[in-house]
C-alpha atoms as a PDB file:
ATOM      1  CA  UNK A   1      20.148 -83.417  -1.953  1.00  0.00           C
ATOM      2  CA  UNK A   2      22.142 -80.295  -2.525  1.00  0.00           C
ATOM      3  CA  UNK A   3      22.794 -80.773  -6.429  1.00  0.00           C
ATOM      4  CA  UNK A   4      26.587 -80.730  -6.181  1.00  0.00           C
ATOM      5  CA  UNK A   5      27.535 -84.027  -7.610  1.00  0.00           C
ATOM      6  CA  UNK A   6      26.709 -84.622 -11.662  1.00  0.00           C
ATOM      7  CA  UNK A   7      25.522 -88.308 -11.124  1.00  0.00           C
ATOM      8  CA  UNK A   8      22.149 -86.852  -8.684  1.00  0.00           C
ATOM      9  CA  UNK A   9      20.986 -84.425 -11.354  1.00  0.00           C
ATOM     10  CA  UNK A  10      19.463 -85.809 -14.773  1.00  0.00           C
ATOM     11  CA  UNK A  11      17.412 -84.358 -17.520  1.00  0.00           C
ATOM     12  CA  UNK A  12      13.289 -84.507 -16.044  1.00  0.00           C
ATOM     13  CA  UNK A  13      14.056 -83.939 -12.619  1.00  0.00           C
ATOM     14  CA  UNK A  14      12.978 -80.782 -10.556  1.00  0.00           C
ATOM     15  CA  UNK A  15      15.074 -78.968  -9.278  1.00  0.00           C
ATOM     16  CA  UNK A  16      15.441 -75.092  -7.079  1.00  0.00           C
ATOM     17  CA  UNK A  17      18.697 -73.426  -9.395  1.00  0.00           C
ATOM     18  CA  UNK A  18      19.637 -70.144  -9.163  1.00  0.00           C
ATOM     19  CA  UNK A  19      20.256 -67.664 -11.435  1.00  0.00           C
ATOM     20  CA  UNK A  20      22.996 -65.696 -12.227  1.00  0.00           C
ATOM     21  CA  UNK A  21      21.352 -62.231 -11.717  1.00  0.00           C
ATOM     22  CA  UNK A  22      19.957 -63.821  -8.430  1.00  0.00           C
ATOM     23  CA  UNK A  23      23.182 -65.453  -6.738  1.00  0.00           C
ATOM     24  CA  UNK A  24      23.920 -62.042  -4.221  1.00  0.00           C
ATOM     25  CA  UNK A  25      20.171 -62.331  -3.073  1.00  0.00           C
ATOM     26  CA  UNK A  26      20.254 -66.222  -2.880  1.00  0.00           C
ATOM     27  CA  UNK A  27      16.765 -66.288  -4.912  1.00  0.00           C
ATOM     28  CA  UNK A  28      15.488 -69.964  -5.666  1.00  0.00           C
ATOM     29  CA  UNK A  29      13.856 -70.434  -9.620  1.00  0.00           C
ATOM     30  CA  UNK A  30      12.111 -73.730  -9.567  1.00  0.00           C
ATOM     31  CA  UNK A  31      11.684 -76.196 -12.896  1.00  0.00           C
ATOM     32  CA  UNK A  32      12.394 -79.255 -14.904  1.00  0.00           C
ATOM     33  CA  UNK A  33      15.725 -79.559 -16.057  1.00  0.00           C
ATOM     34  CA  UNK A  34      16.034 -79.884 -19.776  1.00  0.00           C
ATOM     35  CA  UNK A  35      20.061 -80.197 -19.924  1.00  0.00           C
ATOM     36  CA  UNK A  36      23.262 -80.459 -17.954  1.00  0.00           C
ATOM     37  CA  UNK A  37      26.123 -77.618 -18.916  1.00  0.00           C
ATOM     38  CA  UNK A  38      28.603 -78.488 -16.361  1.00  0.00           C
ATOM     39  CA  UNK A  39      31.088 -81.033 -17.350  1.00  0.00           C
ATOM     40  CA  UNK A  40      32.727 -81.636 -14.319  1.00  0.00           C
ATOM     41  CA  UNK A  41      31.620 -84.297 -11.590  1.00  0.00           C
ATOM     42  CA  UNK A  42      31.415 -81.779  -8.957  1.00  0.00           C
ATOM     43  CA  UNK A  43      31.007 -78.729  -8.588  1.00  0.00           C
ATOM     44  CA  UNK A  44      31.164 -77.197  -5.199  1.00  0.00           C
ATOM     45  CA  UNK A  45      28.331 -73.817  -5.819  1.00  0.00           C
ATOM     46  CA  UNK A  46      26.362 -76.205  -7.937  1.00  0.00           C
ATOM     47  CA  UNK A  47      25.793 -78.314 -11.412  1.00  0.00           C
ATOM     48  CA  UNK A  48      25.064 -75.986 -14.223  1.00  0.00           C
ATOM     49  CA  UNK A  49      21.356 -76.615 -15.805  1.00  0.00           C
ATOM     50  CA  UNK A  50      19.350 -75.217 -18.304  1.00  0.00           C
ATOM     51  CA  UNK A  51      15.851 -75.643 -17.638  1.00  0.00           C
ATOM     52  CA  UNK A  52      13.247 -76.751 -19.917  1.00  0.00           C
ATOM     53  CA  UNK A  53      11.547 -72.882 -20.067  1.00  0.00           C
ATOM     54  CA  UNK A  54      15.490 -71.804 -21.449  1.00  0.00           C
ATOM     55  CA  UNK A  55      16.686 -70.688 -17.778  1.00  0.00           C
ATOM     56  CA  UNK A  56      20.406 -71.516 -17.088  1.00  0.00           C
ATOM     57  CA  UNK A  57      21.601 -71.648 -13.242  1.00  0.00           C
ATOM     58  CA  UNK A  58      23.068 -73.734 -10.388  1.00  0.00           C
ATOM     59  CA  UNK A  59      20.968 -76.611  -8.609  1.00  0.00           C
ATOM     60  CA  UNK A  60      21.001 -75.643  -5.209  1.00  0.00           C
ATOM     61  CA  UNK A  61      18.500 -78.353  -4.150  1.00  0.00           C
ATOM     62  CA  UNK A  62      16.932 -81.415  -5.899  1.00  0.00           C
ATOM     63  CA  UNK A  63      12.665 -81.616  -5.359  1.00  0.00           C
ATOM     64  CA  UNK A  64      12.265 -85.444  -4.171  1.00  0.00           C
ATOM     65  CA  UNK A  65       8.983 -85.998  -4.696  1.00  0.00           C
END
């Protein structure tokens, strides 16, 4: 899953965001998301997360484990 649509992405799931320093180079951060800071129920470059180490960034792909 690509992490576009709110109702796929929920608190204690990992996820791949990235950051806002890293979106020219496309860099992947992986963690646990702690919150969900977009509103919206899609968002077409990604839902906004804050992970649980404080990191804030797009979910670009959902871990399935």
């Amino acid at each position: 899953m690509d992490g576009r649509n709110r109702s796929d992405v929920k608190p204690g799931i990992e996820v791949a965001i990235v950051l806002k320093n890293d979106q020219r180079s496309g860099k992947l951060t992986y963690g646990t998301v702690q919150d969900l800071l977009t509103n919206s129920k899609f968002h077409p470059h990604g839902i906004k997360v804050r992970l649980t180490d404080g990191q804030v960034g797009r979910v670009k792909e959902i871990i399935i484990k």
